[in-house]
Protein backbone atom coordinates (compact mmCIF):
# COMPACT_ATOMS: atom_id res chain seq x y z
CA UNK A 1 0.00 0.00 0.00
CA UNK A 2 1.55 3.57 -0.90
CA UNK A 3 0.99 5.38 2.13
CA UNK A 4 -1.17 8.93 1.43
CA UNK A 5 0.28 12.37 1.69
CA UNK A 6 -1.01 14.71 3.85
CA UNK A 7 0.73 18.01 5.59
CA UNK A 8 -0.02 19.03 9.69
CA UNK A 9 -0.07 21.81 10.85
CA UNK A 10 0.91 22.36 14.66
CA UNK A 11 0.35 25.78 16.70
CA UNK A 12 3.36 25.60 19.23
CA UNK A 13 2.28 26.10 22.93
CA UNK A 14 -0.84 24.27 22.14
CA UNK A 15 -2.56 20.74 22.97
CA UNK A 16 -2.87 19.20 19.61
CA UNK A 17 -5.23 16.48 18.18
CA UNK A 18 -5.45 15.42 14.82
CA UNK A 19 -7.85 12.14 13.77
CA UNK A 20 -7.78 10.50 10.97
CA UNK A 21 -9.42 7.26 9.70
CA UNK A 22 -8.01 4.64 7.87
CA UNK A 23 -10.92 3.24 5.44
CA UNK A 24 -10.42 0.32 2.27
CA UNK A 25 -13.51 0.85 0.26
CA UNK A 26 -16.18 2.15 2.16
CA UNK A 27 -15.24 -0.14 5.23
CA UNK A 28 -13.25 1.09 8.14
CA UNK A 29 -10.32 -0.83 9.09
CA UNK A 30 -10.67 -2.53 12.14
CA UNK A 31 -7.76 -1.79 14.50
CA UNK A 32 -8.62 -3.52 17.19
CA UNK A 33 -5.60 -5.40 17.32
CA UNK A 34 -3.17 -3.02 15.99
CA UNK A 35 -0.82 -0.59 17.49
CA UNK A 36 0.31 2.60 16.13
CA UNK A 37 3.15 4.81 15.88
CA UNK A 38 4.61 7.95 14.40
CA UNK A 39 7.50 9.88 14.91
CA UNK A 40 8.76 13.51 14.07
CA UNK A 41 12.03 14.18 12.52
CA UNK A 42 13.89 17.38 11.43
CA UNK A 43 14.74 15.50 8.24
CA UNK A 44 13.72 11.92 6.55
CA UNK A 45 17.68 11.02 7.50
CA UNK A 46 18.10 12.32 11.06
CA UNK A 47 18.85 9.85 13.73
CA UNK A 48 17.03 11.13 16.39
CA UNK A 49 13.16 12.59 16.44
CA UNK A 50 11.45 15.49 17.84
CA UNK A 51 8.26 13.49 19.08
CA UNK A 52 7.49 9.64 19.43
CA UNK A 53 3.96 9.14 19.83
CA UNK A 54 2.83 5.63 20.10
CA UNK A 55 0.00 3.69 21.58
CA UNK A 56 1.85 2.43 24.29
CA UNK A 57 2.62 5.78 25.47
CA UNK A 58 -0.91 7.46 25.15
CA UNK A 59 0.04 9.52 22.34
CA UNK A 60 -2.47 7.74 19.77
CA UNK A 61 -5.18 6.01 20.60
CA UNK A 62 -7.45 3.39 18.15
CA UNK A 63 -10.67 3.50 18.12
CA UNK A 64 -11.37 -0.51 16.80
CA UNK A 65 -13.68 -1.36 14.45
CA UNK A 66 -14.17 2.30 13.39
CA UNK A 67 -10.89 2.74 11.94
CA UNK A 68 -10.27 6.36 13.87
CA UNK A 69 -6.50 6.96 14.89
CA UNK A 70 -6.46 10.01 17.29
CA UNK A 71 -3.01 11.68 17.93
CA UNK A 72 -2.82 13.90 20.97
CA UNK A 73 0.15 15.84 21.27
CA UNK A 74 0.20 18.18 25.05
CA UNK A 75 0.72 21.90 25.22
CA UNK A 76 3.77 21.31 26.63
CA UNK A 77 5.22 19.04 24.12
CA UNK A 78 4.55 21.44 21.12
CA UNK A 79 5.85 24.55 23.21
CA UNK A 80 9.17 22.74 23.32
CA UNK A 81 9.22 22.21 19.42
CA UNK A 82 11.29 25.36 17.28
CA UNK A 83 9.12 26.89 14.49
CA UNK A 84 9.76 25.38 11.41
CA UNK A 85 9.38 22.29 8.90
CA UNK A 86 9.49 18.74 10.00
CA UNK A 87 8.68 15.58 8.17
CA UNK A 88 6.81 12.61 10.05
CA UNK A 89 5.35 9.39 9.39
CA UNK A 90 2.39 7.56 11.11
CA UNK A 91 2.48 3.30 10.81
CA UNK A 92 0.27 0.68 11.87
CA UNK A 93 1.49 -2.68 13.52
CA UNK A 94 -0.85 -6.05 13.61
CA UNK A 95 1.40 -7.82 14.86
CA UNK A 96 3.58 -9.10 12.35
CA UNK A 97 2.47 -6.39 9.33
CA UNK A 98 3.53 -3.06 9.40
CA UNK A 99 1.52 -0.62 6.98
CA UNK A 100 2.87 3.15 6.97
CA UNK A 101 -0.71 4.91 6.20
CA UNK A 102 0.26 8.06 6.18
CA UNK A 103 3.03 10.86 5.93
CA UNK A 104 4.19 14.49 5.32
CA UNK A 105 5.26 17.17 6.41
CA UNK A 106 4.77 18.29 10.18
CA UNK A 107 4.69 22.22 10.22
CA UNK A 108 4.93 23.93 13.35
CA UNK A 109 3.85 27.71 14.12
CA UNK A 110 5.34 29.69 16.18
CA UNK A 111 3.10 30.67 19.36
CA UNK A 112 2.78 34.59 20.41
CA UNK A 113 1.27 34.34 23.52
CA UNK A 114 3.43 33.34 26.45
């Protein structure tokens, strides 16, 4: 599966939630038995990330047999991220398969109030 393309945008400072869906057909994927994760780089080749967000940490959460993948991302988190462009990737584990669903670029905006 080619994973699809699509660009966040983050306000630093801010709790962030993004949800997306993952659907083949008309059908939702049922994730009951999958875990997720997705990571935040500077660049596709750096060797360390910005943000790891996984299910085992609370940072996305499945919603089963309706295919919904919420990422939550706390105020304090994003205020520690610098302004800029970042590149990220989210992937889907079911135990054996790993599908990367989605990716882009991870674009966060700088906050004003302090």
């Amino acid at each position: 599966m080619i994973p699809g393309k699509y660009n966040i945008v983050c306000p630093q400072g801010s709790t962030f939630h993004q949800q997306f869906t993952w659907i083949i057909g008309d059908t939702p994927v049922d994730l009951t038995y999958y875990t997720a994760r997705m990571q935040v780089r500077e660049k596709h080749t750096s060797t360390v990330y910005n943000l790891n967000l996984t299910t085992e940490n609370g940072g996305i959460v499945l919603g089963g047999d309706e295919g919904t993948i919420l990422v939550t991302i706390s105020a304090t988190d994003t205020s520690e991220l610098v302004p800029k462009e970042y590149v990220y990737d989210l992937e889907l584990d079911s135990g054996g398969e790993v599908t990367r669903i989605i990716e882009g670029k991870f674009i966060v905006t700088p906050e004003v109030t302090r």
